[in-house]
Protein backbone atom coordinates (compact mmCIF):
# COMPACT_ATOMS: atom_id res chain seq x y z
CA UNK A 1 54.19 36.66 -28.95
CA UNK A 2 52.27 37.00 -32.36
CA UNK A 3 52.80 39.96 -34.69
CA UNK A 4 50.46 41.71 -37.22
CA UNK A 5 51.66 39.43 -40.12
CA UNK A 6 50.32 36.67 -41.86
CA UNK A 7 52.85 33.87 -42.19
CA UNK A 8 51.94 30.81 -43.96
CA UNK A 9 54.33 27.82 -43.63
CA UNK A 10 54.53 24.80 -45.77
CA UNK A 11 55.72 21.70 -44.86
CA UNK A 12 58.69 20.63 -46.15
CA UNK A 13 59.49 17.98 -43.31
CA UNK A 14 60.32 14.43 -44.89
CA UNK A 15 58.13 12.19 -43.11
CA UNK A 16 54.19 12.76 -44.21
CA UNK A 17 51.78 15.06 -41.86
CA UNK A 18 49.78 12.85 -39.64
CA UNK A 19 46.97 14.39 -36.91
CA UNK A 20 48.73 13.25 -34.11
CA UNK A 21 52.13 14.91 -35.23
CA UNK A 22 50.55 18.09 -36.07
CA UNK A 23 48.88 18.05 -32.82
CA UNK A 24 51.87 17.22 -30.63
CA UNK A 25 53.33 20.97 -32.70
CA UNK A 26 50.56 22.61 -31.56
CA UNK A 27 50.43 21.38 -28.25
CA UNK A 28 54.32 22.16 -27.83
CA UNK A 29 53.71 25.98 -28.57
CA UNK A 30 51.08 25.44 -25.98
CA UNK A 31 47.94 25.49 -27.73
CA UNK A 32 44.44 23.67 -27.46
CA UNK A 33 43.45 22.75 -30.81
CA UNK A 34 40.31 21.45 -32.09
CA UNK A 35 39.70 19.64 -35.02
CA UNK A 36 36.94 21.04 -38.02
CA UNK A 37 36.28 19.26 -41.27
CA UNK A 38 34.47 20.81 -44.62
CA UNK A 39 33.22 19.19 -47.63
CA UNK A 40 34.00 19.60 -51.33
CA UNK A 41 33.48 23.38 -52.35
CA UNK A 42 32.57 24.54 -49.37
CA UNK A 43 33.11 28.41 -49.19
CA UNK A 44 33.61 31.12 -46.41
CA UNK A 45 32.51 34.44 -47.28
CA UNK A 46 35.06 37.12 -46.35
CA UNK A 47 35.43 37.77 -42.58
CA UNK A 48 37.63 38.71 -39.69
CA UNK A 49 38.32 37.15 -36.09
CA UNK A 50 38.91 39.87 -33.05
CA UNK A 51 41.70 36.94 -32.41
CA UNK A 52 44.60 35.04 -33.74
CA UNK A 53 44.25 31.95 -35.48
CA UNK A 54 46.75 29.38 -36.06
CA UNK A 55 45.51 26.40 -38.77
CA UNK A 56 47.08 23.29 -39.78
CA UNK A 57 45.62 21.02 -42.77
CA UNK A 58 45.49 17.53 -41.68
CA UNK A 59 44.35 16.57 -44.76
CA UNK A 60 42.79 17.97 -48.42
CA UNK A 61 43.17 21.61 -48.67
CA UNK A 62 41.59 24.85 -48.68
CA UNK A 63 42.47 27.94 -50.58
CA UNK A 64 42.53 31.40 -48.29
CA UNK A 65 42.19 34.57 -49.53
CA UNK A 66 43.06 38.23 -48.49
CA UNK A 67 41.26 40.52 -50.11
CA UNK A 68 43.42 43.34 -49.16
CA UNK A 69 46.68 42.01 -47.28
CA UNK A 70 47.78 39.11 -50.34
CA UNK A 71 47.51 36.79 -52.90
CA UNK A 72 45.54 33.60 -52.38
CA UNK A 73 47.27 30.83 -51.07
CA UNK A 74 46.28 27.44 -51.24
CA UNK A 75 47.03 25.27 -48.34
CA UNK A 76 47.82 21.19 -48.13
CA UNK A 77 48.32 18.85 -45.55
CA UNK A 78 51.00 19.64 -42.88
CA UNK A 79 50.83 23.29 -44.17
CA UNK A 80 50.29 26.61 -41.65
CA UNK A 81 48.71 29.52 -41.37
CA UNK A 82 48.94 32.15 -38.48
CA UNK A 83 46.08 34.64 -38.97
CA UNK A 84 46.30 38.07 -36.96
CA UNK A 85 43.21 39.40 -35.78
CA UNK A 86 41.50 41.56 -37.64
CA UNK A 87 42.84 40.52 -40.99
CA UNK A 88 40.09 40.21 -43.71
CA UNK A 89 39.99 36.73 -45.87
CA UNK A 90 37.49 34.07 -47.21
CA UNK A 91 38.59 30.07 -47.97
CA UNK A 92 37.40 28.04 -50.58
CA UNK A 93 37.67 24.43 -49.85
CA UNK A 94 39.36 22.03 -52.47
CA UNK A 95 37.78 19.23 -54.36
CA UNK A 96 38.78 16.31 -51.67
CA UNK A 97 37.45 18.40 -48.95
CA UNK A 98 39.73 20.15 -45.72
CA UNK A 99 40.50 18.76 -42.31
CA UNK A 100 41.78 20.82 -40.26
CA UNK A 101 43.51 21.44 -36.91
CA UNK A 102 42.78 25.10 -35.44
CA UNK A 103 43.84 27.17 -32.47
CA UNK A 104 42.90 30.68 -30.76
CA UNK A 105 45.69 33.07 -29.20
């Protein structure tokens, strides 16, 4: 069960974030991720979902930002973020680009 709070995780495992690892997490919590890529500077204007979101970075990173829950956070590879519906960000994407690994609950 998800709650109302946004909870960003960072890796701090010793072995380096592959795909396939960060996958295999997501697909042990039981959910069907799909795989989205953005280039260099890329930028999402601020939005909400009407669901939750879970991300992992595969690779790069992207910077999220809550323009009334938070700070920005920057996220790198093997980093997480669980988004609750309805919260209102954007995302800036960093200078090597983002992929990413992302689920709906």
């Amino acid at each position: 069960m998800y709650d109302n709070i946004i909870r960003i995780h960072k890796w701090e495992k010793p072995e380096e974030p592959t795909e396939a690892i960060l996958l295999d997490l997501m697909q042990a919590e039981g959910l069907d991720p799909r795989r989205w890529s953005n280039g260099a500077g890329d930028v999402y204007a601020a939005h909400e979902h009407d669901y939750f979101k879970v991300i992992y970075v595969v690779s790069g990173s992207i910077t999220f930002g809550f323009p009334i829950d938070g700070e920005p956070m920057t996220l790198r590879a093997g980093d997480r973020l669980d988004l609750p519906a309805g919260v209102r960000h954007n995302a800036a994407v960093g200078p090597a680009g983002v992929v990413c690994l992302e689920a709906r609950q």
